[in-house]
C-alpha atoms as a PDB file:
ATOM      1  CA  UNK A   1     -60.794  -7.231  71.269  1.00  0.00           C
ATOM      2  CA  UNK A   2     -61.591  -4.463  68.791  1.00  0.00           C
ATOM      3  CA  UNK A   3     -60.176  -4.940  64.703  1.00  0.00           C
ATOM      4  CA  UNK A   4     -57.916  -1.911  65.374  1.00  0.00           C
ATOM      5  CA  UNK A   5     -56.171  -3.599  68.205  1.00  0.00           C
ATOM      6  CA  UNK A   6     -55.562  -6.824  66.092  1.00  0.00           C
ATOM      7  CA  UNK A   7     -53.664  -5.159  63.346  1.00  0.00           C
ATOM      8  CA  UNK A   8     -50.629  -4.169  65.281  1.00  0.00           C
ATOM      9  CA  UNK A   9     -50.697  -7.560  67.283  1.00  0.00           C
ATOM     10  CA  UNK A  10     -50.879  -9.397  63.470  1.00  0.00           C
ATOM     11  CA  UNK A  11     -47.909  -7.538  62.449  1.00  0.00           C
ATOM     12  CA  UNK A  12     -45.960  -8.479  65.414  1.00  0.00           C
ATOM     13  CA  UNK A  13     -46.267 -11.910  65.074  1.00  0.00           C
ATOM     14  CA  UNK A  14     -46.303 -12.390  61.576  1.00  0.00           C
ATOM     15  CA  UNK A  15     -42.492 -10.455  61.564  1.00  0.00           C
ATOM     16  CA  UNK A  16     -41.449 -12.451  64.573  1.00  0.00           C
ATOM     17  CA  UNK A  17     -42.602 -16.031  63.368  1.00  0.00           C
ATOM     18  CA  UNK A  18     -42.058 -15.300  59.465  1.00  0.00           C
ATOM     19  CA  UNK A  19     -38.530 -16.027  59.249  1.00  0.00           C
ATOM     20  CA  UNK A  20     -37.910 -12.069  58.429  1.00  0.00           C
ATOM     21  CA  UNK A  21     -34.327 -10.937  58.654  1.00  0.00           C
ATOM     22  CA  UNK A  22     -33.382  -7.128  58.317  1.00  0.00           C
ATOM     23  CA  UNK A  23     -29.783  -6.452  56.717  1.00  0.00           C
ATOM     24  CA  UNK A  24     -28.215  -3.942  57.969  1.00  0.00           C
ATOM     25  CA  UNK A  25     -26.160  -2.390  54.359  1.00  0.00           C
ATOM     26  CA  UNK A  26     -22.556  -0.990  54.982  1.00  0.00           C
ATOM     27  CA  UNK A  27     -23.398   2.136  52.640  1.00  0.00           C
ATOM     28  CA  UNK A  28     -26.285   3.775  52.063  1.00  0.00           C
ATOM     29  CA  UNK A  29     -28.295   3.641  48.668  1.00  0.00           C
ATOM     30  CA  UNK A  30     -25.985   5.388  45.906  1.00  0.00           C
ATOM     31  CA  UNK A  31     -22.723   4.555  47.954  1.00  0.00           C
ATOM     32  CA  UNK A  32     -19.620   2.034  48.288  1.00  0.00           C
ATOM     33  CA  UNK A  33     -17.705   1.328  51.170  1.00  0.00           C
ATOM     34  CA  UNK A  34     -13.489   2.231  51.174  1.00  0.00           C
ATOM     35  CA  UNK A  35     -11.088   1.034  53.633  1.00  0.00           C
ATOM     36  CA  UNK A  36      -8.752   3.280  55.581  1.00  0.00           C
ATOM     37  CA  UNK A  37      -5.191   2.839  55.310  1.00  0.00           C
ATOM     38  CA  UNK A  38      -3.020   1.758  58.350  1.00  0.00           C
ATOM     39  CA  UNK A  39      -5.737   0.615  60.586  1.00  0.00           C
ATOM     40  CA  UNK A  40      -7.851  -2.467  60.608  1.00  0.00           C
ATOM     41  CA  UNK A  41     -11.278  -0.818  61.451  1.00  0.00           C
ATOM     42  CA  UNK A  42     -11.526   2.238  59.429  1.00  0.00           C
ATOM     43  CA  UNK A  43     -13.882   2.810  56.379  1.00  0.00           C
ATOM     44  CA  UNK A  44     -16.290   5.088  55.395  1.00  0.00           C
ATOM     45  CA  UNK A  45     -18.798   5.986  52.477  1.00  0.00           C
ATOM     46  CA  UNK A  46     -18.284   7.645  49.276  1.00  0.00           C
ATOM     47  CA  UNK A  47     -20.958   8.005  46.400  1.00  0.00           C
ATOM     48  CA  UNK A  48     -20.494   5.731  43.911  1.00  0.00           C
ATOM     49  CA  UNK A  49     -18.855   6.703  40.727  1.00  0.00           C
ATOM     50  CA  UNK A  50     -16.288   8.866  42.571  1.00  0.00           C
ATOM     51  CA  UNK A  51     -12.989   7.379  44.267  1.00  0.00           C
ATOM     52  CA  UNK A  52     -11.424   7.249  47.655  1.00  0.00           C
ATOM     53  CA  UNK A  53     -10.967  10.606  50.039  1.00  0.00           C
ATOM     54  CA  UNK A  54      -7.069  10.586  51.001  1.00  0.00           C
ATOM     55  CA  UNK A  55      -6.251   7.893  52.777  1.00  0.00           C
ATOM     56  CA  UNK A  56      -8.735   5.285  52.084  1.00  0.00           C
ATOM     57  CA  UNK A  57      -8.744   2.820  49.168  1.00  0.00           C
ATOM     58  CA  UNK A  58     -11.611   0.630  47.014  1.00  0.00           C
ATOM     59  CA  UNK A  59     -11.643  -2.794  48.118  1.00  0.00           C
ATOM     60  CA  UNK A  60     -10.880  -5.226  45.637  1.00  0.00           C
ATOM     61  CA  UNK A  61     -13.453  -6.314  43.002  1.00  0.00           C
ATOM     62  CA  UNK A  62     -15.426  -8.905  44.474  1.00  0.00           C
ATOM     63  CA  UNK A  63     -14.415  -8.547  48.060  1.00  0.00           C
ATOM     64  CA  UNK A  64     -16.252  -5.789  48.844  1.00  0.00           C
ATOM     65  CA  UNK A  65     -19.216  -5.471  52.338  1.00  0.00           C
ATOM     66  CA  UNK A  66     -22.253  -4.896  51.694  1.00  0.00           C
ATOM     67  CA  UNK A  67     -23.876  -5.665  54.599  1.00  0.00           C
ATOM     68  CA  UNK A  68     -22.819  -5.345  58.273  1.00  0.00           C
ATOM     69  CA  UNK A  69     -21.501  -8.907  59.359  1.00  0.00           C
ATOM     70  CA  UNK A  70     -21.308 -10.654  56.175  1.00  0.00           C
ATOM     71  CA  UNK A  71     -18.631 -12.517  54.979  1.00  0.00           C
ATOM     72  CA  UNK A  72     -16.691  -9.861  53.824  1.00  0.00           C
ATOM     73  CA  UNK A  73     -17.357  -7.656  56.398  1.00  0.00           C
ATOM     74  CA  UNK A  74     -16.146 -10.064  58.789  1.00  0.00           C
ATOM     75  CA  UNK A  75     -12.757 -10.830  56.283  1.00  0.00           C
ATOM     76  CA  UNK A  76     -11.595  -7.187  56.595  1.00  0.00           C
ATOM     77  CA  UNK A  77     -12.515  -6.734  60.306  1.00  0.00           C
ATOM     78  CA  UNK A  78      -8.723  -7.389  61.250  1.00  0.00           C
ATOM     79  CA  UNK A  79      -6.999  -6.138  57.968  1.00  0.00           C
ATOM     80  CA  UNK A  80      -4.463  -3.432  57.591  1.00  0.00           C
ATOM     81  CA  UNK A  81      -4.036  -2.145  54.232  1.00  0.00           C
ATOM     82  CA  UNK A  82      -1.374  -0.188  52.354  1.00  0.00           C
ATOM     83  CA  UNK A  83      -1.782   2.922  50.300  1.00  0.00           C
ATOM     84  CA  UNK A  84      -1.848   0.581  47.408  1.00  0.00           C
ATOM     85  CA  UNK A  85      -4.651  -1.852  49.219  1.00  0.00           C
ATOM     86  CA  UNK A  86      -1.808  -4.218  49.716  1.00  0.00           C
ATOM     87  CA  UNK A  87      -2.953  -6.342  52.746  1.00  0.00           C
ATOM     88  CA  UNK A  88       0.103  -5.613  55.443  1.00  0.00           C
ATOM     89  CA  UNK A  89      -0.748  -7.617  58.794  1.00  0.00           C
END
């Protein structure tokens, strides 16, 4: 088998078998995540430093995703929210 043909095949397995796992990230680089009000599955992404469009709010402090199907990702997954970001069912 030629050297060129190896290096692809090495990089396969070494990204299969190494125990690699690739995060998906809610946001993109520079960005947060904010909840919609009234639904449970709305969000979307803002830059950071600047606050919620009109009818989304900041997720608490601490609670916040950051990466698609972590723990908090999963928490808000069936959460409706107030205007206020008062959970309401």
């Amino acid at each position: 088998m030629p050297q060129r043909a190896l290096v692809p095949l090495l990089a396969a397995v070494l990204l299969a078998g190494g125990g690699c796992s690739f995060k998906e990230r809610v946001c993109g680089s520079g960005e947060h995540p904010v909840k919609a009000v009234g639904n449970a599955t709305g969000r979307t992404c803002v830059r950071d430093g600047t606050g919620p469009p009109a009818g989304y709010v900041d997720y608490p402090a601490g609670k916040v995703p950051k990466y698609v199907d972590d723990e908090w990702d999963r928490y808000w997954r069936d959460k409706v929210v107030d205007e206020h970001g008062a959970i309401v069912s």
